[in-house]
C-alpha atoms as a PDB file:
ATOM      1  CA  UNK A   1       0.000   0.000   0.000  1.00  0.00           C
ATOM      2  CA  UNK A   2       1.466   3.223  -1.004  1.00  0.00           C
ATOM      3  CA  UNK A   3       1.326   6.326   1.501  1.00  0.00           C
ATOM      4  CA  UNK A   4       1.014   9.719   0.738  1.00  0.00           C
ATOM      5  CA  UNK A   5       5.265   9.716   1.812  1.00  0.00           C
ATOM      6  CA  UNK A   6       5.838   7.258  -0.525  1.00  0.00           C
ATOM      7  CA  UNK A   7       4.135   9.129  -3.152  1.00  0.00           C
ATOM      8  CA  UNK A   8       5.619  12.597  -2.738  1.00  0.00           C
ATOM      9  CA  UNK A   9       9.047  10.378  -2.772  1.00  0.00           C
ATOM     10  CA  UNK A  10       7.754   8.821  -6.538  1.00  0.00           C
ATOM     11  CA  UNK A  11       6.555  12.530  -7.616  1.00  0.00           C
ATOM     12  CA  UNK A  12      10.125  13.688  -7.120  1.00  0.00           C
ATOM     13  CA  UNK A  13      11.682  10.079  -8.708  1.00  0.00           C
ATOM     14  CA  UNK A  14       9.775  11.551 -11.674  1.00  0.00           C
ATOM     15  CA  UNK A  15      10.990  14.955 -11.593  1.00  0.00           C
ATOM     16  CA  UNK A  16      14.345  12.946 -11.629  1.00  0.00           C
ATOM     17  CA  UNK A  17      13.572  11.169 -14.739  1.00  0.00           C
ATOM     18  CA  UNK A  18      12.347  14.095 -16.335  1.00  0.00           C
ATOM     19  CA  UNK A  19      15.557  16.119 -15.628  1.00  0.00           C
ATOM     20  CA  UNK A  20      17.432  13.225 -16.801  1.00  0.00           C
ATOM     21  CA  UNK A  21      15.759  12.736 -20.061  1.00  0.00           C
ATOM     22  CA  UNK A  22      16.263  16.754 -20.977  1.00  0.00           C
ATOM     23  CA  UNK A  23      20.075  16.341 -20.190  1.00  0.00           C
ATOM     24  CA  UNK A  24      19.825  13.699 -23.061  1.00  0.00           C
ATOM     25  CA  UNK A  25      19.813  10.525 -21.356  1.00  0.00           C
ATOM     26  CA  UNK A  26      17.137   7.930 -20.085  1.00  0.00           C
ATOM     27  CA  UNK A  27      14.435   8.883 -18.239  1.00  0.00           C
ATOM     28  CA  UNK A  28      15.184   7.161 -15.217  1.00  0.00           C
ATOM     29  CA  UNK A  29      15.012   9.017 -11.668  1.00  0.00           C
ATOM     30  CA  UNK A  30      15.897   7.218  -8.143  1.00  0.00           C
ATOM     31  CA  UNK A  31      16.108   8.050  -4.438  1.00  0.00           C
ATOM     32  CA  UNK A  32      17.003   6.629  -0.902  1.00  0.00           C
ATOM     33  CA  UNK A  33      15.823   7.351   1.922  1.00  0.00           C
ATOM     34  CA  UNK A  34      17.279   6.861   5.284  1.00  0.00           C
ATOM     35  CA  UNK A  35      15.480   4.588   8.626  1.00  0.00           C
ATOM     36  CA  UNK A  36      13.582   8.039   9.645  1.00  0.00           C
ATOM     37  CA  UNK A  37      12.256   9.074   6.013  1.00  0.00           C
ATOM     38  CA  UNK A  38      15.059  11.511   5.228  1.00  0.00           C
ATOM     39  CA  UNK A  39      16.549  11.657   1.870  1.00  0.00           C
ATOM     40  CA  UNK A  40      20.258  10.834   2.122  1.00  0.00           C
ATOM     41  CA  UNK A  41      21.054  10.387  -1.566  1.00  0.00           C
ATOM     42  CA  UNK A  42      19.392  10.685  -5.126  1.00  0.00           C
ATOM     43  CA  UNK A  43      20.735  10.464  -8.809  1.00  0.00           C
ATOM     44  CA  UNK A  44      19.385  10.100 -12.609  1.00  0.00           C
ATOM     45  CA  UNK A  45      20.360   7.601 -15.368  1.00  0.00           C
ATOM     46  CA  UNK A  46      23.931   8.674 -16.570  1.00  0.00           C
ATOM     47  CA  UNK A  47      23.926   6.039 -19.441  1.00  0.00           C
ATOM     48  CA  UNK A  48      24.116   8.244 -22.582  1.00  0.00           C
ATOM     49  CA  UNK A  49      28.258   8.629 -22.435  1.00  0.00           C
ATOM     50  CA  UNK A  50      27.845   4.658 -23.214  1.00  0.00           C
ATOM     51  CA  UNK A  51      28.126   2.701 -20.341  1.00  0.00           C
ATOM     52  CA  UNK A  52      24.913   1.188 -19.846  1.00  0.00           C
ATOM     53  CA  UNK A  53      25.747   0.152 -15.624  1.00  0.00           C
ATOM     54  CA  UNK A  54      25.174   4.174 -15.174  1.00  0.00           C
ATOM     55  CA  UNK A  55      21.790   3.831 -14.063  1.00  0.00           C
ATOM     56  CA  UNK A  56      20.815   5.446 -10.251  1.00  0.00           C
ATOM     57  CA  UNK A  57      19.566   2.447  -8.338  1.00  0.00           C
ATOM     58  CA  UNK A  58      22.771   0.890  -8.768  1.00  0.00           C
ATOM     59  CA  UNK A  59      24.274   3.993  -7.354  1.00  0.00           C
ATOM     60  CA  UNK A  60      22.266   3.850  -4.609  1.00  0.00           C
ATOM     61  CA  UNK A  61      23.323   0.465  -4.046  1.00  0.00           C
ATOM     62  CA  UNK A  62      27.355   1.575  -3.497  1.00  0.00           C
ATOM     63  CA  UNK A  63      26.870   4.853  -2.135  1.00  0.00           C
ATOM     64  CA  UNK A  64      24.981   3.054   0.701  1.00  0.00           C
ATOM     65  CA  UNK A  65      27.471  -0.107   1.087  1.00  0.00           C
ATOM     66  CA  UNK A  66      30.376   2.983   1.685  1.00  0.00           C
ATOM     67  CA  UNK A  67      27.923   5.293   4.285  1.00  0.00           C
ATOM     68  CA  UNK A  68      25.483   2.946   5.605  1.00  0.00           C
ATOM     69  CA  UNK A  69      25.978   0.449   8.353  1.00  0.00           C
ATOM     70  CA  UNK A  70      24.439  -2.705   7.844  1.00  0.00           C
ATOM     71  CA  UNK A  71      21.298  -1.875  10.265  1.00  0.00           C
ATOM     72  CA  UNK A  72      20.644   1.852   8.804  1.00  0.00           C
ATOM     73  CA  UNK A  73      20.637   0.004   4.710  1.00  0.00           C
ATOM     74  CA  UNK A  74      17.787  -2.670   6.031  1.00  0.00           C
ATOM     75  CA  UNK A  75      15.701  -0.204   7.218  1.00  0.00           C
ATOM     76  CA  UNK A  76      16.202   1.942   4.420  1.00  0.00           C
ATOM     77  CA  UNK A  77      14.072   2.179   1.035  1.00  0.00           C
ATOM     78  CA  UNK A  78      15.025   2.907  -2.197  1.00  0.00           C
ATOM     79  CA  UNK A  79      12.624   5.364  -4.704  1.00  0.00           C
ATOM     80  CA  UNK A  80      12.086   4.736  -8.651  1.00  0.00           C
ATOM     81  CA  UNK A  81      10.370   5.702 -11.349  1.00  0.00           C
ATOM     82  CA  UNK A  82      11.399   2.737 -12.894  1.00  0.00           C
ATOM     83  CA  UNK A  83      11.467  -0.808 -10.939  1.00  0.00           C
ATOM     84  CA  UNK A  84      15.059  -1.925 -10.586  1.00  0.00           C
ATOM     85  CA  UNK A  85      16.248  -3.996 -13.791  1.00  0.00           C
ATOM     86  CA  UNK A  86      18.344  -7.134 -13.077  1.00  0.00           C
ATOM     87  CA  UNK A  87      21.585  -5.814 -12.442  1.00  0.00           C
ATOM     88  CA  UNK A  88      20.447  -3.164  -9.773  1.00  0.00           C
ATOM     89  CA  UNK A  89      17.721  -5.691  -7.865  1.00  0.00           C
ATOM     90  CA  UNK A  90      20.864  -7.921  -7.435  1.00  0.00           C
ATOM     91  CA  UNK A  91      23.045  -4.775  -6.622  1.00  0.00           C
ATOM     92  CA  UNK A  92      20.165  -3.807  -4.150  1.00  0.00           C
ATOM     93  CA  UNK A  93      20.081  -7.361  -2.484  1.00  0.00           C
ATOM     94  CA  UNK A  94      23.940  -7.718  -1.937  1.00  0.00           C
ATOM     95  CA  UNK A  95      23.660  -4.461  -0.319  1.00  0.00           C
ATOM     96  CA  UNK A  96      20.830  -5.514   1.949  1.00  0.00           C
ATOM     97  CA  UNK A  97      18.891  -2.287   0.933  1.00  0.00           C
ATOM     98  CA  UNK A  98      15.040  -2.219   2.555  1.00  0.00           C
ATOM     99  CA  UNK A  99      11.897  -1.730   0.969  1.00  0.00           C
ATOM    100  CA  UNK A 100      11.798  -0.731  -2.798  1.00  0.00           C
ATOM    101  CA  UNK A 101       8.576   1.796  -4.434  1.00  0.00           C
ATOM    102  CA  UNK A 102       8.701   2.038  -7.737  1.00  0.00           C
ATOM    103  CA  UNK A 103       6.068   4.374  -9.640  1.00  0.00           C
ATOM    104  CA  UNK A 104       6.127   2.082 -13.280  1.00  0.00           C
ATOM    105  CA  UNK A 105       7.348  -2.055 -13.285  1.00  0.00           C
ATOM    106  CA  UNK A 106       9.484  -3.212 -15.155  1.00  0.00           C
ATOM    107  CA  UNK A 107       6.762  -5.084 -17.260  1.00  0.00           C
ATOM    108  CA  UNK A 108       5.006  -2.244 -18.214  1.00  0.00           C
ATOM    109  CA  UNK A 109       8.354  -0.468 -19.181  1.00  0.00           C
ATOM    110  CA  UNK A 110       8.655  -3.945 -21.659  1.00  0.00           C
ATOM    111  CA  UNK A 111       5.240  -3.580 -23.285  1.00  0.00           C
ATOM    112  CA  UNK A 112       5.700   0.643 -23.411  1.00  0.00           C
ATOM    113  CA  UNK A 113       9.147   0.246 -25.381  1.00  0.00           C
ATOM    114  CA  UNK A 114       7.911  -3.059 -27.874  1.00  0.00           C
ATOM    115  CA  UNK A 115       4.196  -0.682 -28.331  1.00  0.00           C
ATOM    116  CA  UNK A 116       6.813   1.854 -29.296  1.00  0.00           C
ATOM    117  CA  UNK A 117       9.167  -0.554 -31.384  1.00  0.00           C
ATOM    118  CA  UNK A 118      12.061  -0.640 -29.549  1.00  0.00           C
ATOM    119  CA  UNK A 119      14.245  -3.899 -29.626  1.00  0.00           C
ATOM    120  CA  UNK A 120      14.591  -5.569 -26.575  1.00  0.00           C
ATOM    121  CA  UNK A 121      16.840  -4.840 -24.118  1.00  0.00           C
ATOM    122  CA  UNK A 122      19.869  -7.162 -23.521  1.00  0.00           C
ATOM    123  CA  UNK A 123      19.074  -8.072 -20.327  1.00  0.00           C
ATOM    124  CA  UNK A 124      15.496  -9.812 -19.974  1.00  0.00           C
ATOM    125  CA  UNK A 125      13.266  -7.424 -17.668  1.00  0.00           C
ATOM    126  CA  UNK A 126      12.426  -9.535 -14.866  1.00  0.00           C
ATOM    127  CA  UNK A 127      10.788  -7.990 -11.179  1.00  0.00           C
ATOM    128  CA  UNK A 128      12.869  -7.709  -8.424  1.00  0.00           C
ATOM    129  CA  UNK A 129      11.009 -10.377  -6.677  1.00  0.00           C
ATOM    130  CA  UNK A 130      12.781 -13.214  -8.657  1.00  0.00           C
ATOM    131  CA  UNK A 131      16.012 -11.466  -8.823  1.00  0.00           C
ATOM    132  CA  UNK A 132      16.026 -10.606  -5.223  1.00  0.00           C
ATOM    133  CA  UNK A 133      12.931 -12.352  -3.239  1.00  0.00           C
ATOM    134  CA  UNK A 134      13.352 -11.362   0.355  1.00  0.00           C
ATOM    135  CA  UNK A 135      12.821  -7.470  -1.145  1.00  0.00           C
ATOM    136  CA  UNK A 136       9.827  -6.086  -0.013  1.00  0.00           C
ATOM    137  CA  UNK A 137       8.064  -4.001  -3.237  1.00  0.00           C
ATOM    138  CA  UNK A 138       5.544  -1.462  -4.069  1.00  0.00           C
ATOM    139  CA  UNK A 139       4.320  -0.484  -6.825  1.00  0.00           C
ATOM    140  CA  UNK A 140       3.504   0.546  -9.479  1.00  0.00           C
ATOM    141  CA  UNK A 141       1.696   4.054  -8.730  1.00  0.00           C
ATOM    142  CA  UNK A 142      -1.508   4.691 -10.720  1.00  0.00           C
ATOM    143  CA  UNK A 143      -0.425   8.198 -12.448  1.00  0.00           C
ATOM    144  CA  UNK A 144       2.672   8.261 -11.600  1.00  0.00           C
ATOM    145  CA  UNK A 145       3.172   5.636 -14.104  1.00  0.00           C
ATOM    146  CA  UNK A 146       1.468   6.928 -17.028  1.00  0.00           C
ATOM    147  CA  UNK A 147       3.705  10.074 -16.371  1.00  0.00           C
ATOM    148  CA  UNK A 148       6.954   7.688 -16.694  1.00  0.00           C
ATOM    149  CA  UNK A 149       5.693   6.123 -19.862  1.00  0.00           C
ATOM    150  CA  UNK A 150       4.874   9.544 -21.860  1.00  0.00           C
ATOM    151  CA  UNK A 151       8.509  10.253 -20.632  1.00  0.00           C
ATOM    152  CA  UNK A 152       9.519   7.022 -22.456  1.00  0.00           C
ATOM    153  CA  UNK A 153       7.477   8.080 -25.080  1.00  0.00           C
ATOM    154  CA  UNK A 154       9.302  11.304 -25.526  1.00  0.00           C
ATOM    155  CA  UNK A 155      12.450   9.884 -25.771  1.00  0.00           C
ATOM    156  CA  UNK A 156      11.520   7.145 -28.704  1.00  0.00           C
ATOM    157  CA  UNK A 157       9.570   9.617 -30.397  1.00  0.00           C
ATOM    158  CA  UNK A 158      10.264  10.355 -34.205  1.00  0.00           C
ATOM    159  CA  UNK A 159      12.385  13.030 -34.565  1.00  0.00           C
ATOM    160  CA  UNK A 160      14.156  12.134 -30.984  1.00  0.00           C
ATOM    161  CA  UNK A 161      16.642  10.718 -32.116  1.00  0.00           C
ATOM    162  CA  UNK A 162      16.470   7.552 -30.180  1.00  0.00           C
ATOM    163  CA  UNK A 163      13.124   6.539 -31.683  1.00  0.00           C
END
């Protein structure tokens, strides 16, 4: 069940995204937040210099390992637009990262990009639940997730070019 926190935490994971995709790159928007709710770290999608690891969850995922103890990263949670792909649930499990609220899942991210003719990604999009099943997961946020797709949108669009 998503709270009106968690919400105002997804609104600004958009804003992210947004930002991200009008410095040319993905639209992809993330933040943690710490054991009492505060924000201790966010980022945006840094893959458009070409290396496609760049993307903000998995940031998350070391800049808590090198600040957070052990205790503080449990009973943190992690803020998307996008639900973690593969690499960054795993990332996020190693860690032993909290709670994860994503406003879009990765399976509507699959069907948004194939509507949209886009080939598949390398990696298959799976949920975070099979990558890393003791995660506990919300989402995805009715609105919130339609905003994250016409971001997706915009950046395959004709004329983009990326589309």
């Amino acid at each position: 069940m998503l709270t009106d926190v968690d919400l105002a935490h997804l609104r600004r994971c958009v804003q992210l995204a947004t930002a991200a995709l009008e410095a040319g790159d993905e639209p992809f928007g993330s933040l943690l937040t710490g054991p009492d709710g505060t924000v201790l770290f966010e980022d945006t999608n840094h893959v458009a210099g070409g290396d496609a690891t760049q993307h903000p969850e998995f940031a998350i995922a070391r800049w808590a390992a090198a600040h957070l103890s052990p205790e503080q990263r449990a009973a943190s949670t992690v803020y998307t637009s996008g639900e973690h792909c593969p690499m960054c649930a795993a990332a996020h499990g190693w860690v032993g990262l909290g709670r994860i609220v994503y406003a879009s899942s990765s399976a509507q991210l699959a069907g948004w990009l194939a509507d949209l003719g886009v080939p598949p990604a390398p990696v298959r999009p799976l949920p975070v639940t099979d990558v890393a099943p003791g995660v506990p997961v919300d989402g995805p946020a009715p609105g919130l997730d339609e905003q994250v797709r016409a971001l997706h949108e915009r950046l395959h669009a004709p004329g983009s070019g990326r589309g």
